[in-house]
Protein backbone atom coordinates (compact mmCIF):
# COMPACT_ATOMS: atom_id res chain seq x y z
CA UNK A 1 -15.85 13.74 11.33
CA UNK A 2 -16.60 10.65 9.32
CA UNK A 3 -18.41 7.31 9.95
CA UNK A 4 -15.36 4.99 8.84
CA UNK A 5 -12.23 3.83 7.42
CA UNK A 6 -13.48 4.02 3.52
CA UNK A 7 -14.39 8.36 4.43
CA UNK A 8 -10.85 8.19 6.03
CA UNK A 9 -9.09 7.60 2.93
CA UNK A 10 -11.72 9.10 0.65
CA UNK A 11 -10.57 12.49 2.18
CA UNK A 12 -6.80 11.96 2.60
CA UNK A 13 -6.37 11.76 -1.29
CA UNK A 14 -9.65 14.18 -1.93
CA UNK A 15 -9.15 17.21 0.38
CA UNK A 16 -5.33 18.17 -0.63
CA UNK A 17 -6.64 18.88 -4.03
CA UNK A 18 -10.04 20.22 -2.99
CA UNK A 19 -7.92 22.28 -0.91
CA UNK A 20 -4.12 22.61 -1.52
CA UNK A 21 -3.66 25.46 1.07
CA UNK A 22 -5.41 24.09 4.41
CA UNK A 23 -4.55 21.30 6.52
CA UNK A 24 -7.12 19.10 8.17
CA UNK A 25 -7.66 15.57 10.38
CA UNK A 26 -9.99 12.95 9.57
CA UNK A 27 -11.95 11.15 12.59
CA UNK A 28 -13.51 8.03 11.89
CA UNK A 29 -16.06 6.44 13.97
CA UNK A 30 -17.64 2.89 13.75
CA UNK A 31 -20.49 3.66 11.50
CA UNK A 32 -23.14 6.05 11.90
CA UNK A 33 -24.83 5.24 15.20
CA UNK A 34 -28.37 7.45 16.63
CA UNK A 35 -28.53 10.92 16.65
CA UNK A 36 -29.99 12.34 20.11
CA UNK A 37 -31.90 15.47 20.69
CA UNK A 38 -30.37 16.06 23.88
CA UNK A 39 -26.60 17.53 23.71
CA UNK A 40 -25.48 17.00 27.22
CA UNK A 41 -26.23 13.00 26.83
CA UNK A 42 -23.15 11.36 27.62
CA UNK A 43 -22.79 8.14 24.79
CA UNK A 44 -22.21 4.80 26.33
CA UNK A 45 -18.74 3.38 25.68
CA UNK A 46 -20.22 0.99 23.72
CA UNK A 47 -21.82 3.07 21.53
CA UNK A 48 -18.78 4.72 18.91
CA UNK A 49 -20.75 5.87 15.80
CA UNK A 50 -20.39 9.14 14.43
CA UNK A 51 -23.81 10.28 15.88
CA UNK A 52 -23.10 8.81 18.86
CA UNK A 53 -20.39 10.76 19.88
CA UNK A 54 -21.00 14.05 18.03
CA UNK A 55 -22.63 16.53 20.74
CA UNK A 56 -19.78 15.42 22.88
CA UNK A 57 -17.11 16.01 20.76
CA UNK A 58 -18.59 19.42 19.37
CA UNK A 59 -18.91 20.31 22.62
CA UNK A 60 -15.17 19.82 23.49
CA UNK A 61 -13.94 20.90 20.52
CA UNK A 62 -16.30 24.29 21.20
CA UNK A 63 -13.95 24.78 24.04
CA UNK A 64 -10.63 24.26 22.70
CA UNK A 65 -11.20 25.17 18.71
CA UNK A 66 -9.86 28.59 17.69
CA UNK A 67 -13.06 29.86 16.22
CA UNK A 68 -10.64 32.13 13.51
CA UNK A 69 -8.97 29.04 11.90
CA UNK A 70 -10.73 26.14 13.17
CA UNK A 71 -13.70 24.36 11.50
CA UNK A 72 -15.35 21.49 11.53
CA UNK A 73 -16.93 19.04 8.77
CA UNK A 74 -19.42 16.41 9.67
CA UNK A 75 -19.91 13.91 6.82
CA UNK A 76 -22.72 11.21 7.16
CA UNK A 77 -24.50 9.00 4.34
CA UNK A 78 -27.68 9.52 4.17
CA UNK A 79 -28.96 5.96 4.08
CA UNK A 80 -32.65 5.89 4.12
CA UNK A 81 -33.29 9.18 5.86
CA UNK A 82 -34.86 12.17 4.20
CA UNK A 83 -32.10 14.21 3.35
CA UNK A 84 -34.01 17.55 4.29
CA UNK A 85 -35.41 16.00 7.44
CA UNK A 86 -31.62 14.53 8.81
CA UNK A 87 -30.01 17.72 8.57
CA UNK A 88 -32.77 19.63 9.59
CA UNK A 89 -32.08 17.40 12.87
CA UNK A 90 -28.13 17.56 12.96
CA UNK A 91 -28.27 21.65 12.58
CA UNK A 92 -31.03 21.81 15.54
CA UNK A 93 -28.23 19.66 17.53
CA UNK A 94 -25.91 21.59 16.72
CA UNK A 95 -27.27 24.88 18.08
CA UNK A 96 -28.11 24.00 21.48
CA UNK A 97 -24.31 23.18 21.81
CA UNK A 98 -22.59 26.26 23.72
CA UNK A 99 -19.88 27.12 22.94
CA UNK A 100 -19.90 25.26 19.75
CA UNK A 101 -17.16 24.92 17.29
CA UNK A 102 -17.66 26.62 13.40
CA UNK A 103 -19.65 23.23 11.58
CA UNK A 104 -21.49 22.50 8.52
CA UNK A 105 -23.56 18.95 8.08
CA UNK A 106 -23.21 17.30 4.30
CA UNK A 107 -24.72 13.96 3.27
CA UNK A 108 -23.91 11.82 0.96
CA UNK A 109 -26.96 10.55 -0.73
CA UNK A 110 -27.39 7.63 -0.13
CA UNK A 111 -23.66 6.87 -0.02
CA UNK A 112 -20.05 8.11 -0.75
CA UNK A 113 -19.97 5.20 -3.78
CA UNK A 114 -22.38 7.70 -5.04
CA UNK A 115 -20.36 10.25 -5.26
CA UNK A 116 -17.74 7.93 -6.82
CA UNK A 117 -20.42 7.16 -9.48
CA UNK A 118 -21.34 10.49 -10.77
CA UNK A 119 -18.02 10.88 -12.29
CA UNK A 120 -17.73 8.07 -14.87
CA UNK A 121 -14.04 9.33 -16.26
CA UNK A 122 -12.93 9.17 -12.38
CA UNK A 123 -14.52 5.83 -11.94
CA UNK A 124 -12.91 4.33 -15.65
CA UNK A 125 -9.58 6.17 -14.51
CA UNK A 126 -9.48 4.16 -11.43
CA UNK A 127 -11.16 1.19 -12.41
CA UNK A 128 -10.01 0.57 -16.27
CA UNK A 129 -12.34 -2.64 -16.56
CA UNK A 130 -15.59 -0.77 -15.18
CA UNK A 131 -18.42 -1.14 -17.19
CA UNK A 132 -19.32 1.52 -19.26
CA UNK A 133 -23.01 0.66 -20.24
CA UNK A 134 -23.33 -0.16 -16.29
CA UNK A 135 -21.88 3.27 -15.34
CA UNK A 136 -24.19 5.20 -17.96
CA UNK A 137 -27.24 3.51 -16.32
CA UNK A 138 -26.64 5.23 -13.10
CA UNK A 139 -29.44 7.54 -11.90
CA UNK A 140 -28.15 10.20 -9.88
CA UNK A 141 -28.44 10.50 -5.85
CA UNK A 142 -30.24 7.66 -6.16
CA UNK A 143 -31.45 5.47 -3.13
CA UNK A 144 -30.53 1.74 -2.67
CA UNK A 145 -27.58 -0.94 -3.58
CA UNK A 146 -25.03 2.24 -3.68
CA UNK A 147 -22.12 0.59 -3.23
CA UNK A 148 -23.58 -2.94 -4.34
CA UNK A 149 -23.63 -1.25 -7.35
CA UNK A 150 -20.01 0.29 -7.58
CA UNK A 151 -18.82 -3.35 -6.80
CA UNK A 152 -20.72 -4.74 -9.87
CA UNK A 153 -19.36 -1.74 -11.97
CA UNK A 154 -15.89 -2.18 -11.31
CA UNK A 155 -15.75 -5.69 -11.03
CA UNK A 156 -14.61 -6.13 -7.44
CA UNK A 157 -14.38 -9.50 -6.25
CA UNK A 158 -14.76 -8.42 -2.66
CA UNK A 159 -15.92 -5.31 -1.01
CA UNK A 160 -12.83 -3.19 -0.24
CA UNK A 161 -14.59 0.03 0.90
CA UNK A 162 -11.07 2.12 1.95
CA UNK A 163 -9.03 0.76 -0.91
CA UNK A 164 -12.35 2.09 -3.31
CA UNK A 165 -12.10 5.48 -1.42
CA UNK A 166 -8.28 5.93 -1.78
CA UNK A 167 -8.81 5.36 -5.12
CA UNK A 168 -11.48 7.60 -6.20
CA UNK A 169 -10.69 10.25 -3.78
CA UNK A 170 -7.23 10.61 -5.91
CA UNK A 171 -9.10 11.19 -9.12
CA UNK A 172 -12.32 12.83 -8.56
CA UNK A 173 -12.50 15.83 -10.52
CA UNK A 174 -13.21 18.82 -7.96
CA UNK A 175 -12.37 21.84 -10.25
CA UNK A 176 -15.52 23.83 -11.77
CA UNK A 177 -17.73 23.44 -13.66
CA UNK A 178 -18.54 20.42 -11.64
CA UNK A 179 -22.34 20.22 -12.98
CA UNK A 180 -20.09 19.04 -16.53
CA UNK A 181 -17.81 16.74 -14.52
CA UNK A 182 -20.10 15.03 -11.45
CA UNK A 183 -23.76 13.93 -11.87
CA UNK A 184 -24.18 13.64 -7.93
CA UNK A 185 -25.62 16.64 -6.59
CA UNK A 186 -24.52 16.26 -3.10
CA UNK A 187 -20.96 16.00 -4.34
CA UNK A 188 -20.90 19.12 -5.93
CA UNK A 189 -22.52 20.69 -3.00
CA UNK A 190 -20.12 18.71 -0.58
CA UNK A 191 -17.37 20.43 -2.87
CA UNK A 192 -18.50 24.39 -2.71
CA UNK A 193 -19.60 24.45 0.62
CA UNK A 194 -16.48 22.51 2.13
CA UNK A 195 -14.12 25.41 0.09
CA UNK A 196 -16.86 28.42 1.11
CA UNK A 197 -16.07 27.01 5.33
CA UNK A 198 -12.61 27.08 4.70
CA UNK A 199 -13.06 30.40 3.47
CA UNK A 200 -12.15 29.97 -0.14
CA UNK A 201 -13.87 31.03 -3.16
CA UNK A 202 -14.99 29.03 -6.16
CA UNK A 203 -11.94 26.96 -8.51
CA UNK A 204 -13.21 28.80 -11.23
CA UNK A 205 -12.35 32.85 -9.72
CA UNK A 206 -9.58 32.06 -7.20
CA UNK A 207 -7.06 34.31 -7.85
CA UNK A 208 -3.65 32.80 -8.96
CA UNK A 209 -0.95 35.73 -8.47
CA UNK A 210 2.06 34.55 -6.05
CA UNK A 211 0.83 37.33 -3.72
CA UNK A 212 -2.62 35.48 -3.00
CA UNK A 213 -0.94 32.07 -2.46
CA UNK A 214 1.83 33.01 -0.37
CA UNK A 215 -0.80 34.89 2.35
CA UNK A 216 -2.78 31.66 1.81
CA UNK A 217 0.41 29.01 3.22
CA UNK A 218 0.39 28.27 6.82
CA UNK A 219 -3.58 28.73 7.64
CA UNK A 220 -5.24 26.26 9.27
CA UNK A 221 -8.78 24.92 8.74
């Protein structure tokens, strides 16, 4: 479960590499929305963010998920939250939902262009004419002009969120060590807890005999 369009194609060209041997479905919304305390609140129809609509669709998916394959991702900039704070909030939601489907909460902080930003060979690789001094200048998980700032780097004309996703999603380096290939912490952690849900261990001990991968084709998370 995403908050848009750009996530939507982010994930399409990140996941299949993050992982080869799972299929999955992206669900946008239209933006973030407010996150309510109370999980039997029915959302307007008006109101389509991802927050919005989450304790309603966890809910129904808590019914109808097959709880040994199934699971579900909920992916949300942080904004100007405290990270510790929002999903302190989302995982209280989340428990008072019964049944519930298998979830885990993971922010980008502030924003996904973040994550786009910690890898400067990703970002050159997709964006020859990016500027290197610019890119080097980056502080990490930093908070404010996100993806004002990827525009300036890459020297977009116009913002063009999904076609920036797409992009990076195809080149982002997701193999370990990712602390040598992604300054974003929330990346990395995005990465190893996303492949730990699926039930997959770490790039750098998963086991490449024939036998492994073979058992591995067909399952479903």
């Amino acid at each position: 479960m995403v908050e848009g369009p750009a996530e939507v194609t982010f994930l399409e060209a990140l996941l299949p590499r993050l992982l080869p041997a799972h299929s999955f479905q992206v669900y946008p919304h239209q933006g973030r929305g407010r996150l309510s305390t109370d999980p039997n609140k029915e959302p307007a129809p008006t109101q389509r963010g991802l927050f919005d609509n989450l304790a309603t669709t966890l809910r129904v998916w808590g019914r109808h998920f097959d709880p040994a394959v199934d699971r579900v991702v909920v992916l949300a900039d942080v904004d100007e939250d405290d990270c510790a704070e929002l999903l302190g909030r989302l995982e209280s939601l989340h428990k008072k939902i019964n049944p519930r489907p298998r979830t885990i909460f993971r922010l980008a902080i502030e924003e996904t262009e973040a994550w786009y930003l910690g890898d400067a060979a990703a970002v050159r690789k997709a964006f020859p004419e990016a500027s290197r001094n610019k890119l080097a200048a980056w502080k990490p998980d930093r908070v404010g002009r996100t993806w004002e700032l990827f525009q300036e780097i890459i020297g977009a004309q116009s913002e063009d969120k999904p076609g920036w996703g797409e992009a990076m999603g195809a080149v982002l380096a997701v193999d370990e060590p990712l602390e040598r290939k992604n300054r974003s912490p929330s990346f990395r952690k995005f990465c190893r807890r996303v492949r730990e849900h699926a039930g997959e261990p770490s790039v750098s001990k998963r086991p490449s005999s024939t036998k492994t991968q073979s058992r591995r084709q067909g399952t479903r998370r």
